[in-house]
PDB file of N, CA and C in Angstrom:
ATOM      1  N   UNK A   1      -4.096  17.855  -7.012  1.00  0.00           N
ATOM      2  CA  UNK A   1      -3.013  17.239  -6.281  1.00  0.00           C
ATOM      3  C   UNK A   1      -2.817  15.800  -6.766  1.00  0.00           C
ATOM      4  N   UNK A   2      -1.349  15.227  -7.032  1.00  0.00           N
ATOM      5  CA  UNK A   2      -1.311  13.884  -7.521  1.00  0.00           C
ATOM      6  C   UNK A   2      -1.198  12.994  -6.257  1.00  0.00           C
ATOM      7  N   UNK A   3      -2.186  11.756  -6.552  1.00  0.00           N
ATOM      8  CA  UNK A   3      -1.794  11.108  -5.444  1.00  0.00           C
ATOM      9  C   UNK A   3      -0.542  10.167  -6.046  1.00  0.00           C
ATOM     10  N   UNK A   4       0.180   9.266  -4.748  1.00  0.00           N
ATOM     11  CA  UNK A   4       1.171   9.049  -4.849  1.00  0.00           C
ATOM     12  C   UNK A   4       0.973   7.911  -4.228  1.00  0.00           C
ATOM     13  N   UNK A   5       2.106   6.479  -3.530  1.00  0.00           N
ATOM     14  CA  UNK A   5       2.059   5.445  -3.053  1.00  0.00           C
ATOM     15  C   UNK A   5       1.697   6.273  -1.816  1.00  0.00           C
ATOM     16  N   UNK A   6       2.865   6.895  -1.036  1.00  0.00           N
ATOM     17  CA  UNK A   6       2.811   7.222  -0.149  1.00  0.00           C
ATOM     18  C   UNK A   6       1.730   7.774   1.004  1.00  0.00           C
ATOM     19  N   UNK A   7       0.320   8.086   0.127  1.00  0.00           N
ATOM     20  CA  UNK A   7      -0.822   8.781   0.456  1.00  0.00           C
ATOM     21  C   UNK A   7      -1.848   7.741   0.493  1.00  0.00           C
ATOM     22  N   UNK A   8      -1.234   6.188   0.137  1.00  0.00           N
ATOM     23  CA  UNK A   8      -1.879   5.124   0.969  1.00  0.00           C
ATOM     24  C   UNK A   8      -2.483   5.084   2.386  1.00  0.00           C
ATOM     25  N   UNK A   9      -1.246   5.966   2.757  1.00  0.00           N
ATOM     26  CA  UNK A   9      -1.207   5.710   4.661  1.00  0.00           C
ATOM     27  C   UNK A   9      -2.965   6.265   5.170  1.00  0.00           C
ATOM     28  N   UNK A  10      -3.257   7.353   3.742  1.00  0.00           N
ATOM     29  CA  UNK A  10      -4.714   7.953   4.447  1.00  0.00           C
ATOM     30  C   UNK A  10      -6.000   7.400   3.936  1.00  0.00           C
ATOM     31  N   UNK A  11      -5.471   5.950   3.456  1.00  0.00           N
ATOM     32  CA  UNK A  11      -6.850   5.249   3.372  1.00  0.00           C
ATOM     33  C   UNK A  11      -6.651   4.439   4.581  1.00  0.00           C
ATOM     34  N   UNK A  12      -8.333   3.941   4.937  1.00  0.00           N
ATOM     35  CA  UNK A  12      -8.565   3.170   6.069  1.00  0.00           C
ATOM     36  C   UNK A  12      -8.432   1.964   6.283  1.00  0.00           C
ATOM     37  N   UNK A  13      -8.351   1.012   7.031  1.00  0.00           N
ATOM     38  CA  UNK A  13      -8.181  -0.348   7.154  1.00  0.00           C
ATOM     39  C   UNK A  13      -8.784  -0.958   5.989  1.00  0.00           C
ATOM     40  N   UNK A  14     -10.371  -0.855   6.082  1.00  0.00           N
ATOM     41  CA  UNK A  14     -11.230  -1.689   5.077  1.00  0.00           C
ATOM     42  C   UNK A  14     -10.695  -1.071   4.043  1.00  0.00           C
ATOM     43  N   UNK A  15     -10.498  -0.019   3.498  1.00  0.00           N
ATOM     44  CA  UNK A  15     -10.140   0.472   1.963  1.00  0.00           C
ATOM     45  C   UNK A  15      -8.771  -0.377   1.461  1.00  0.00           C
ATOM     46  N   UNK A  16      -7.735  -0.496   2.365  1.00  0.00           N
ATOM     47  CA  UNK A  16      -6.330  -1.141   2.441  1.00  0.00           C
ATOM     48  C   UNK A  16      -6.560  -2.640   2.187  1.00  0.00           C
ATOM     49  N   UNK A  17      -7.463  -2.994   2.832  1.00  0.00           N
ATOM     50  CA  UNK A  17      -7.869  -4.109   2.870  1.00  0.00           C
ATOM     51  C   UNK A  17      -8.670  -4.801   1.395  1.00  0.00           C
ATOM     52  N   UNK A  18      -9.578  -4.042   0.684  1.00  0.00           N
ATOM     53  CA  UNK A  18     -10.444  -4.105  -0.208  1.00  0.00           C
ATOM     54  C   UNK A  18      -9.120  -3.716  -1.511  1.00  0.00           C
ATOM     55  N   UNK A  19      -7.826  -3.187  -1.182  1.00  0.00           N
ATOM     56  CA  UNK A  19      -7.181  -2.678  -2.553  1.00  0.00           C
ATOM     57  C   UNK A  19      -6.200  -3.771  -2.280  1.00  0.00           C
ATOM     58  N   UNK A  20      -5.500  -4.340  -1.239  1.00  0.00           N
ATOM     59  CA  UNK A  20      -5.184  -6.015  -1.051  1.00  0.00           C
ATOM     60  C   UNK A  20      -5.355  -7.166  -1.848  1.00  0.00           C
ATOM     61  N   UNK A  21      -7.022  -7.004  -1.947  1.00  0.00           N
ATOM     62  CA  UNK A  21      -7.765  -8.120  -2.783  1.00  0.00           C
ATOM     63  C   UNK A  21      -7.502  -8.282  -4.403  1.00  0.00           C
ATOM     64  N   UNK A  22      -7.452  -6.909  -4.576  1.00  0.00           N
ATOM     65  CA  UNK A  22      -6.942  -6.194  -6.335  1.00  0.00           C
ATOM     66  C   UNK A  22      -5.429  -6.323  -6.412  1.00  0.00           C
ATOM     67  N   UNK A  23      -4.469  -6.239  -5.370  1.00  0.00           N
ATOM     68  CA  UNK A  23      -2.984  -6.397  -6.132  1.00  0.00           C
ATOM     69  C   UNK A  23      -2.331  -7.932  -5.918  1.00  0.00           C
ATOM     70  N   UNK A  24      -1.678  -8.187  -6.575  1.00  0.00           N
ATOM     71  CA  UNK A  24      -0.877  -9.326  -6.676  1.00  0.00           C
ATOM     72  C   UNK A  24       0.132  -9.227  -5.900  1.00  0.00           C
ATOM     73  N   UNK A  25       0.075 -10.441  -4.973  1.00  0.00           N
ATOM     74  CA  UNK A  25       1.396 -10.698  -3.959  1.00  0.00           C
ATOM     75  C   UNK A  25       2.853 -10.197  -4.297  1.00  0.00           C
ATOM     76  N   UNK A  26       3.382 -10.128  -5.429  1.00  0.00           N
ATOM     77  CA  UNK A  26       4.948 -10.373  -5.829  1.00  0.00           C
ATOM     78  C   UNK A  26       4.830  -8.249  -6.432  1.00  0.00           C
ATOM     79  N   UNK A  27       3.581  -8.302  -6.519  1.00  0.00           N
ATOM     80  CA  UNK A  27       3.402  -6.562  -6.735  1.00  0.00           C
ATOM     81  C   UNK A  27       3.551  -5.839  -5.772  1.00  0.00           C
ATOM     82  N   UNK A  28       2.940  -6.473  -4.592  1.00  0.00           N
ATOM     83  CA  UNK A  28       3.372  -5.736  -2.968  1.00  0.00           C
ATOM     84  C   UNK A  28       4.449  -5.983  -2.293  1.00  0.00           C
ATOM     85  N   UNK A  29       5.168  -7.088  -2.580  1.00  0.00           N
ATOM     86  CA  UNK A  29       6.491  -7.410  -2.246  1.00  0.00           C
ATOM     87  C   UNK A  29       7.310  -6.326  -2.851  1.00  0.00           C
ATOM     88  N   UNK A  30       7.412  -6.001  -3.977  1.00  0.00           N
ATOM     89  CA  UNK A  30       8.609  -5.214  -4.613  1.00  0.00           C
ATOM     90  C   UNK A  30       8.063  -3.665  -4.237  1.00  0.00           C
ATOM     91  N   UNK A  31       6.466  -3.336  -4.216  1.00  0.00           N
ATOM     92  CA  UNK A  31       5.931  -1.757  -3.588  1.00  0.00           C
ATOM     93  C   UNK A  31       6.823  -1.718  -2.185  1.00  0.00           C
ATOM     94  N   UNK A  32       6.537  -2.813  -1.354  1.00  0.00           N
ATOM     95  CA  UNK A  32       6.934  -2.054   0.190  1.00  0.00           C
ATOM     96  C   UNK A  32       8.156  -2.275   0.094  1.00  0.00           C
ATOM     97  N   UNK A  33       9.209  -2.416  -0.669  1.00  0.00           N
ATOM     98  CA  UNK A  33      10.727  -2.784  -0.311  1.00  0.00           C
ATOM     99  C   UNK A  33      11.182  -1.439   0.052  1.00  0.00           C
ATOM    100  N   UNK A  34      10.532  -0.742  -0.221  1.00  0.00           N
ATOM    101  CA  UNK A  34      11.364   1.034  -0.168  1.00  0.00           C
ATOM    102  C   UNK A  34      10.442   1.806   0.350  1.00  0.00           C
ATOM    103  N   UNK A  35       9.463   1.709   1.452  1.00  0.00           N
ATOM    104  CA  UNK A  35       8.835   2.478   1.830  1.00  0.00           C
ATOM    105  C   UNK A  35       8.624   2.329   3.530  1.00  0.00           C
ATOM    106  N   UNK A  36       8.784   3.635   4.068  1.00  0.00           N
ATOM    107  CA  UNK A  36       8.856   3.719   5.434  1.00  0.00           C
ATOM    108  C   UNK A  36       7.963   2.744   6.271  1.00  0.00           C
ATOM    109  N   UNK A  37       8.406   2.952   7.710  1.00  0.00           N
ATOM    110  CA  UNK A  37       8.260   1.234   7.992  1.00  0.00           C
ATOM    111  C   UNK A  37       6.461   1.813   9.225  1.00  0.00           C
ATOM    112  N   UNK A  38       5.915   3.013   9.083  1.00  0.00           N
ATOM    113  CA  UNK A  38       4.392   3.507   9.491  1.00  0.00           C
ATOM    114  C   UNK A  38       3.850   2.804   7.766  1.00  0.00           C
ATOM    115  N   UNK A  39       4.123   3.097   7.058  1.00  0.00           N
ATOM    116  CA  UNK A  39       3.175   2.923   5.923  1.00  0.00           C
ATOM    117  C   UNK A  39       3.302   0.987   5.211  1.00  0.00           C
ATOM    118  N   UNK A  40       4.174   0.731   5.546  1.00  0.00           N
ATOM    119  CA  UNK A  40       4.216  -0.975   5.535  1.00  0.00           C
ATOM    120  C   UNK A  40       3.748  -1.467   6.650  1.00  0.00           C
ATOM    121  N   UNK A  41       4.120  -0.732   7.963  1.00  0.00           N
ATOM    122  CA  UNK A  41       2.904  -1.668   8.475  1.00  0.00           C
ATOM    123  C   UNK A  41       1.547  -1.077   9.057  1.00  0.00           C
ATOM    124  N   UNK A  42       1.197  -0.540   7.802  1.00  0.00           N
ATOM    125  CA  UNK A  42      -0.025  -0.203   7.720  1.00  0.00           C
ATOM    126  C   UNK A  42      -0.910  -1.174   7.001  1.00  0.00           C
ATOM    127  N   UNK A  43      -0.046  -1.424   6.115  1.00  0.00           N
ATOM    128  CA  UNK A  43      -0.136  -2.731   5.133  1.00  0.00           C
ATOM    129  C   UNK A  43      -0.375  -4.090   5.829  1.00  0.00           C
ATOM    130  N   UNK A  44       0.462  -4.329   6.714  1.00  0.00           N
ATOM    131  CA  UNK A  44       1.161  -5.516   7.355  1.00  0.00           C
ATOM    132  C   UNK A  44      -0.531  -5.861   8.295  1.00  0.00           C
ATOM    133  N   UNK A  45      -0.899  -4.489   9.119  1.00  0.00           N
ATOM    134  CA  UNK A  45      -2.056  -4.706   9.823  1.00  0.00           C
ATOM    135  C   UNK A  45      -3.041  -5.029   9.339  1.00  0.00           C
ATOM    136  N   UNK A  46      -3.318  -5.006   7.731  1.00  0.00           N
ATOM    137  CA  UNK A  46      -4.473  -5.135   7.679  1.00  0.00           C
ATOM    138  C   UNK A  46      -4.448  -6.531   6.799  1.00  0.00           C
ATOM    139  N   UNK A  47      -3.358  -7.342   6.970  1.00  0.00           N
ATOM    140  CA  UNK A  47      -3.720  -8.344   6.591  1.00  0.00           C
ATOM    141  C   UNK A  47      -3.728  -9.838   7.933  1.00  0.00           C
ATOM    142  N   UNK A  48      -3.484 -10.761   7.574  1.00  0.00           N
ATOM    143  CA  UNK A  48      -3.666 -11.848   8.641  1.00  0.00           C
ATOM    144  C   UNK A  48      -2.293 -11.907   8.740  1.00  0.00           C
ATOM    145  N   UNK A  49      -2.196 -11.853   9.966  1.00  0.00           N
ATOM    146  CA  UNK A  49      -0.295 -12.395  10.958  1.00  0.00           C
ATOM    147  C   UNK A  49       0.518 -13.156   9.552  1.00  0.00           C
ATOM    148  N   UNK A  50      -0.240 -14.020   9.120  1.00  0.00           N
ATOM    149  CA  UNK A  50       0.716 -15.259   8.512  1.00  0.00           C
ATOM    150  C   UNK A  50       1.239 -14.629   7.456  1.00  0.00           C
ATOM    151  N   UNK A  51      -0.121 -13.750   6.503  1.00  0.00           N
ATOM    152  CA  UNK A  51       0.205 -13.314   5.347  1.00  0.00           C
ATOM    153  C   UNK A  51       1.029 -12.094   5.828  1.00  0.00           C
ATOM    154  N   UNK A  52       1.283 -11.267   6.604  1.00  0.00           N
ATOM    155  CA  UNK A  52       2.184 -10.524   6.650  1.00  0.00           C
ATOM    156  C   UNK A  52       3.321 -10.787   6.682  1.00  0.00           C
ATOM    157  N   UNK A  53       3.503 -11.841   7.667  1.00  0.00           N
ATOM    158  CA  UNK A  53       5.068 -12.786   7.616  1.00  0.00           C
ATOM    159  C   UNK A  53       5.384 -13.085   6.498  1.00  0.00           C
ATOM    160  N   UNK A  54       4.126 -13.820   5.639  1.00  0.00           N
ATOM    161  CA  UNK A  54       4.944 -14.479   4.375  1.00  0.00           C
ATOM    162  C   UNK A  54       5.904 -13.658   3.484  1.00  0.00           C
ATOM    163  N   UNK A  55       4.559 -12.011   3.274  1.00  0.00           N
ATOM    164  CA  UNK A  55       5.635 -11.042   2.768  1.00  0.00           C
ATOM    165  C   UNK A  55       6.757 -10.408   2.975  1.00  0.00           C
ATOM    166  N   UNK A  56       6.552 -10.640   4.592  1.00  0.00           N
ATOM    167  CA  UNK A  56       8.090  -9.939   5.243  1.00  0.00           C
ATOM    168  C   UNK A  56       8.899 -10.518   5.081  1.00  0.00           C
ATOM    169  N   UNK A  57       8.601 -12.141   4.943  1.00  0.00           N
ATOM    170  CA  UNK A  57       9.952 -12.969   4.634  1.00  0.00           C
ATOM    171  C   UNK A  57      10.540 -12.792   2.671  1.00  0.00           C
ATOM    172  N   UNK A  58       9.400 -12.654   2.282  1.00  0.00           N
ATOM    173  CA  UNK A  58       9.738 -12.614   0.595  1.00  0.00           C
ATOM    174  C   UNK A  58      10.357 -11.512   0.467  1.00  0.00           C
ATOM    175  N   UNK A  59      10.155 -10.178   1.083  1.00  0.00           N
ATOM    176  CA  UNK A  59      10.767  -8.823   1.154  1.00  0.00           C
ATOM    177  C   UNK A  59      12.131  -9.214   1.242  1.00  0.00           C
ATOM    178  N   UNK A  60      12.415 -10.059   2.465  1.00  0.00           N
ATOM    179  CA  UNK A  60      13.861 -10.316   3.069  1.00  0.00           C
ATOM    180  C   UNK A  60      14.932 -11.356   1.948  1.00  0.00           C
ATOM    181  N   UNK A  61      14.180 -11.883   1.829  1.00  0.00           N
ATOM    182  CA  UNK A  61      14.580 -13.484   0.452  1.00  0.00           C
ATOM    183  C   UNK A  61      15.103 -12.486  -0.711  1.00  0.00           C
ATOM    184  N   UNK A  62      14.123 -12.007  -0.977  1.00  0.00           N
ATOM    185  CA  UNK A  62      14.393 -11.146  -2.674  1.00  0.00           C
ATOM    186  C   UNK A  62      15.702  -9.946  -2.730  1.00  0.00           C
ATOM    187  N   UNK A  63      16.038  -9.832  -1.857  1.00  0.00           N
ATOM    188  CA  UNK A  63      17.654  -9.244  -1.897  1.00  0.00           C
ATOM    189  C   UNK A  63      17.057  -7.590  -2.490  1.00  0.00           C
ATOM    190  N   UNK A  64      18.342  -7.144  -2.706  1.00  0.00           N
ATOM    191  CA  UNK A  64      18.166  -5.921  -3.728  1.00  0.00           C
ATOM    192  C   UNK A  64      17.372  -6.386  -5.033  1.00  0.00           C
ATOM    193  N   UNK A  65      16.937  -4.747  -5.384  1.00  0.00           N
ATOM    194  CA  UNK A  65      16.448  -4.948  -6.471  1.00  0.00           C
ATOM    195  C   UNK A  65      16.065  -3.350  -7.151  1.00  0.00           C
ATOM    196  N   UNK A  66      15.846  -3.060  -8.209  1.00  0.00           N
ATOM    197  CA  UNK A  66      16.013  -1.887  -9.143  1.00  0.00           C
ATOM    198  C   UNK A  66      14.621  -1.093  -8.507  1.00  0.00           C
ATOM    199  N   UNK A  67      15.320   0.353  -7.893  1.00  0.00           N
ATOM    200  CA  UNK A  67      14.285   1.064  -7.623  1.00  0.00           C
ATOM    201  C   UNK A  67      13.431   1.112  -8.691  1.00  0.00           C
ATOM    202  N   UNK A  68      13.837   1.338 -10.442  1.00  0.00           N
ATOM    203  CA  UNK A  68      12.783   1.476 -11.387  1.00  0.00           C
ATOM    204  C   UNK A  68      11.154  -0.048 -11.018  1.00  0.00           C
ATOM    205  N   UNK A  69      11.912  -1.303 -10.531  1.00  0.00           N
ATOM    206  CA  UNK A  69      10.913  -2.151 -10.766  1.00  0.00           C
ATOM    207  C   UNK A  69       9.722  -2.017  -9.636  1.00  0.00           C
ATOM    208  N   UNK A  70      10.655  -1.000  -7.963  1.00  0.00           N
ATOM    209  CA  UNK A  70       9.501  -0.611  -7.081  1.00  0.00           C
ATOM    210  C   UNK A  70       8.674   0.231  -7.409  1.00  0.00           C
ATOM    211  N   UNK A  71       9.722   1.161  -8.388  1.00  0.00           N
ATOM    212  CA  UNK A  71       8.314   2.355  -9.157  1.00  0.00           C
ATOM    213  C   UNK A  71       7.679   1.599  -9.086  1.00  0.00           C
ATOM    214  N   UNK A  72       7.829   0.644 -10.589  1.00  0.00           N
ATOM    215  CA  UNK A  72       6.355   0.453 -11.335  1.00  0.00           C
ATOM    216  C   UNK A  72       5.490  -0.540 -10.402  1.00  0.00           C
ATOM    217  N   UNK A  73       5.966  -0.898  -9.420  1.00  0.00           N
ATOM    218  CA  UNK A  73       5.258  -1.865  -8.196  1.00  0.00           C
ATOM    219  C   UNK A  73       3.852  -0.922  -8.293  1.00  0.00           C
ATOM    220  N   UNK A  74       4.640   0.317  -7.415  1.00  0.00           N
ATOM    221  CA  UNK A  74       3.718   0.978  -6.699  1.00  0.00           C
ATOM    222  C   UNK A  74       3.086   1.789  -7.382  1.00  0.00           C
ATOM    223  N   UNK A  75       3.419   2.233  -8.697  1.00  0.00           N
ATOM    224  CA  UNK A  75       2.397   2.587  -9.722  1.00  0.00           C
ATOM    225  C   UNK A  75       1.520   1.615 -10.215  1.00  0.00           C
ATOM    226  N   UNK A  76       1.609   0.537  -9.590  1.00  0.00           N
ATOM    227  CA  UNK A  76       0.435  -0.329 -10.314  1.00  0.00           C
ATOM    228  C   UNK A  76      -0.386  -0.732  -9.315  1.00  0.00           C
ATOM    229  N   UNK A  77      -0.124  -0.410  -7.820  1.00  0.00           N
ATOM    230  CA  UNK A  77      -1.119  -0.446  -7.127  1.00  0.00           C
ATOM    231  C   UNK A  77      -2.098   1.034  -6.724  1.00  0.00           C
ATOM    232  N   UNK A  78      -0.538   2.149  -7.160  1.00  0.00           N
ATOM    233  CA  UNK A  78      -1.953   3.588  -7.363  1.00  0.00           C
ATOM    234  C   UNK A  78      -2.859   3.687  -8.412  1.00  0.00           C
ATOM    235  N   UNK A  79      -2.542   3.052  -9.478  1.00  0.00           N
ATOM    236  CA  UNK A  79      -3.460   2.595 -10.598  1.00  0.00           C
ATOM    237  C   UNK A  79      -4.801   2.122  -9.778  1.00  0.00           C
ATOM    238  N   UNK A  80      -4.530   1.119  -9.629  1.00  0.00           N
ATOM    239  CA  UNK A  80      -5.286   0.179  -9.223  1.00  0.00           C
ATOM    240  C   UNK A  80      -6.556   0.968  -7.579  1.00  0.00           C
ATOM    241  N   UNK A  81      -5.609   1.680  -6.925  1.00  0.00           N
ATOM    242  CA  UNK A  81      -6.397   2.554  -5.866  1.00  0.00           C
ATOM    243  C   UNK A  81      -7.141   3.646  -6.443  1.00  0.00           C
ATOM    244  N   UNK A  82      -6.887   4.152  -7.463  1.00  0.00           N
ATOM    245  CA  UNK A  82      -7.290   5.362  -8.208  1.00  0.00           C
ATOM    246  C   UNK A  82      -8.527   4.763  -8.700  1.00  0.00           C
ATOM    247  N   UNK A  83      -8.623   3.700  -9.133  1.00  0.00           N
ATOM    248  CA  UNK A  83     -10.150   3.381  -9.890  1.00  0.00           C
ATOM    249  C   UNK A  83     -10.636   2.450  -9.211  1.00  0.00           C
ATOM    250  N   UNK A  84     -10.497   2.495  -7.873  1.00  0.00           N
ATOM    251  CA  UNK A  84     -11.228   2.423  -6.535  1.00  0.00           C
ATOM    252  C   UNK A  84     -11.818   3.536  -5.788  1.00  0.00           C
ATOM    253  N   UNK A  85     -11.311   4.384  -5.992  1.00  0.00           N
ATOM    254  CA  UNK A  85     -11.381   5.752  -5.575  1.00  0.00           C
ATOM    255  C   UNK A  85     -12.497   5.960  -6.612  1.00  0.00           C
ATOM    256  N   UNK A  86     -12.157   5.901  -7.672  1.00  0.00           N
ATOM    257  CA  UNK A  86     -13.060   6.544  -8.595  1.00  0.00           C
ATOM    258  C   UNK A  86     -14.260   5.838  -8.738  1.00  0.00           C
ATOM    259  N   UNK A  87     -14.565   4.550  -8.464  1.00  0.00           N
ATOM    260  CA  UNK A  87     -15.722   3.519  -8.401  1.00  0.00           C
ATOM    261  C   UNK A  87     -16.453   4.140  -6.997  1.00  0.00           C
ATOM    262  N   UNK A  88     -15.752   4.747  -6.167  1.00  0.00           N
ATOM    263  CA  UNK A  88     -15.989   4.737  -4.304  1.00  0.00           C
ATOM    264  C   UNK A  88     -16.292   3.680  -3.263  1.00  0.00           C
ATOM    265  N   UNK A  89     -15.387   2.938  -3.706  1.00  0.00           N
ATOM    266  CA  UNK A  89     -14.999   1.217  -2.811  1.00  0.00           C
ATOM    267  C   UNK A  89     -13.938   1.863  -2.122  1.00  0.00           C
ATOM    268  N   UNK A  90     -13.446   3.112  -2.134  1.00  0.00           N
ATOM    269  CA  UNK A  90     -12.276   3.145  -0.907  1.00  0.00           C
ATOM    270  C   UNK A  90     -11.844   4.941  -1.098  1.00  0.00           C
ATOM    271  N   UNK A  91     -12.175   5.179   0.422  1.00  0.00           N
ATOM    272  CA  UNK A  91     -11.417   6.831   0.503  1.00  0.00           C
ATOM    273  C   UNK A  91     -10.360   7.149   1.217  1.00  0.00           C
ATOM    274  N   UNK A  92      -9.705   8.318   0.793  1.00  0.00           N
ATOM    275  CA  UNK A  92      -8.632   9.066   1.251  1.00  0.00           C
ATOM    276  C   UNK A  92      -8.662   9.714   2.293  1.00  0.00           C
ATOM    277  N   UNK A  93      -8.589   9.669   3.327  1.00  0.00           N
ATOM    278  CA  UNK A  93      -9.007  10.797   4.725  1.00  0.00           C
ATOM    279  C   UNK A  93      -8.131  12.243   4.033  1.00  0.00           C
ATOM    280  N   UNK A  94      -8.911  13.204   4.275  1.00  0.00           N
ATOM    281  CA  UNK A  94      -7.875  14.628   4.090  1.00  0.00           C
ATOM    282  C   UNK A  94      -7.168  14.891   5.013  1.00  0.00           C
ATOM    283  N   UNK A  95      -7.403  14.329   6.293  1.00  0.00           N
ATOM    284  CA  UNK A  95      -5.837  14.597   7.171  1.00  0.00           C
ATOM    285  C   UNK A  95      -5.969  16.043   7.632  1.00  0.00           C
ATOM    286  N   UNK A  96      -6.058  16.274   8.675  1.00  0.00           N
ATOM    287  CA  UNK A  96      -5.984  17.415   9.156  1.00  0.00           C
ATOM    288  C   UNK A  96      -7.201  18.930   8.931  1.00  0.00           C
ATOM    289  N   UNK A  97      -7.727  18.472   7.974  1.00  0.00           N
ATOM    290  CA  UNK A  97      -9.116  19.540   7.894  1.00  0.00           C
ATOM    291  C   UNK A  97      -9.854  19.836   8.927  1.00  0.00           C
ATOM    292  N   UNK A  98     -10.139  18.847   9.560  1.00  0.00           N
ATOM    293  CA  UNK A  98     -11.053  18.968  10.988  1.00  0.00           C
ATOM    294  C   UNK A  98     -10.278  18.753  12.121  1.00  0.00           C
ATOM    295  N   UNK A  99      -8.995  19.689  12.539  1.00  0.00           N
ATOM    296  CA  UNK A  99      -8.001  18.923  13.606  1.00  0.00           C
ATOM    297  C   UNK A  99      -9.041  19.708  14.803  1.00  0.00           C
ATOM    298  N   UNK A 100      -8.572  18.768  15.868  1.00  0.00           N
ATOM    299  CA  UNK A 100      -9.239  18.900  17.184  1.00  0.00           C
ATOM    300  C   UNK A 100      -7.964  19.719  18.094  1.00  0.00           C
ATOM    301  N   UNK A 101      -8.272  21.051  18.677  1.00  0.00           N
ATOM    302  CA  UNK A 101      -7.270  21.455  19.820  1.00  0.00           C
ATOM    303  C   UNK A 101      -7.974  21.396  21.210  1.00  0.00           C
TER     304      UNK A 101
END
């Protein structure tokens, strides 16, 4: 199965947090411009109030901009999660394997 930006949402705070440290500010600005607003502020939570603002405001400042350049945003932070994953500094929950009725 390929992972994708979107399959961010099933890493955990600390993992979100620890792949934070690895991307560059102006890299997460242009990733979350196009992505649903559970999985940005998934993002948003796991950083400090201020730094979330700062990005929400740079999100807002930076106008449009070329879906090709959010691709490669967010391909460079699944890069970057993938050989986190692969080191095991950060996991994927499988989501639903063990559901509780």
């Amino acid at each position: 199965m390929m992972f994708v930006f979107d399959d961010l949402i099933k890493v955990d705070g600390k993992g979100i947090q620890l792949l934070l440290q690895q991307v560059d500010r102006n890299t997460l600005v242009l990733a979350l411009k196009a992505v649903d607003d559970d999985l940005r502020e998934h993002f948003f939570s796991n950083l400090s109030s201020r730094a979330a603002q700062m990005i929400q405001e740079d999100m807002e400042s930076r106008g449009p901009v070329r879906l090709s350049e959010v691709e490669a945003a967010q391909a460079e932070i699944v890069k970057a999660a993938l050989t986190m994953m692969e080191n095991g500094d950060i996991e994927v929950s499988k989501g639903g394997e063990d559901a509780f009725v």
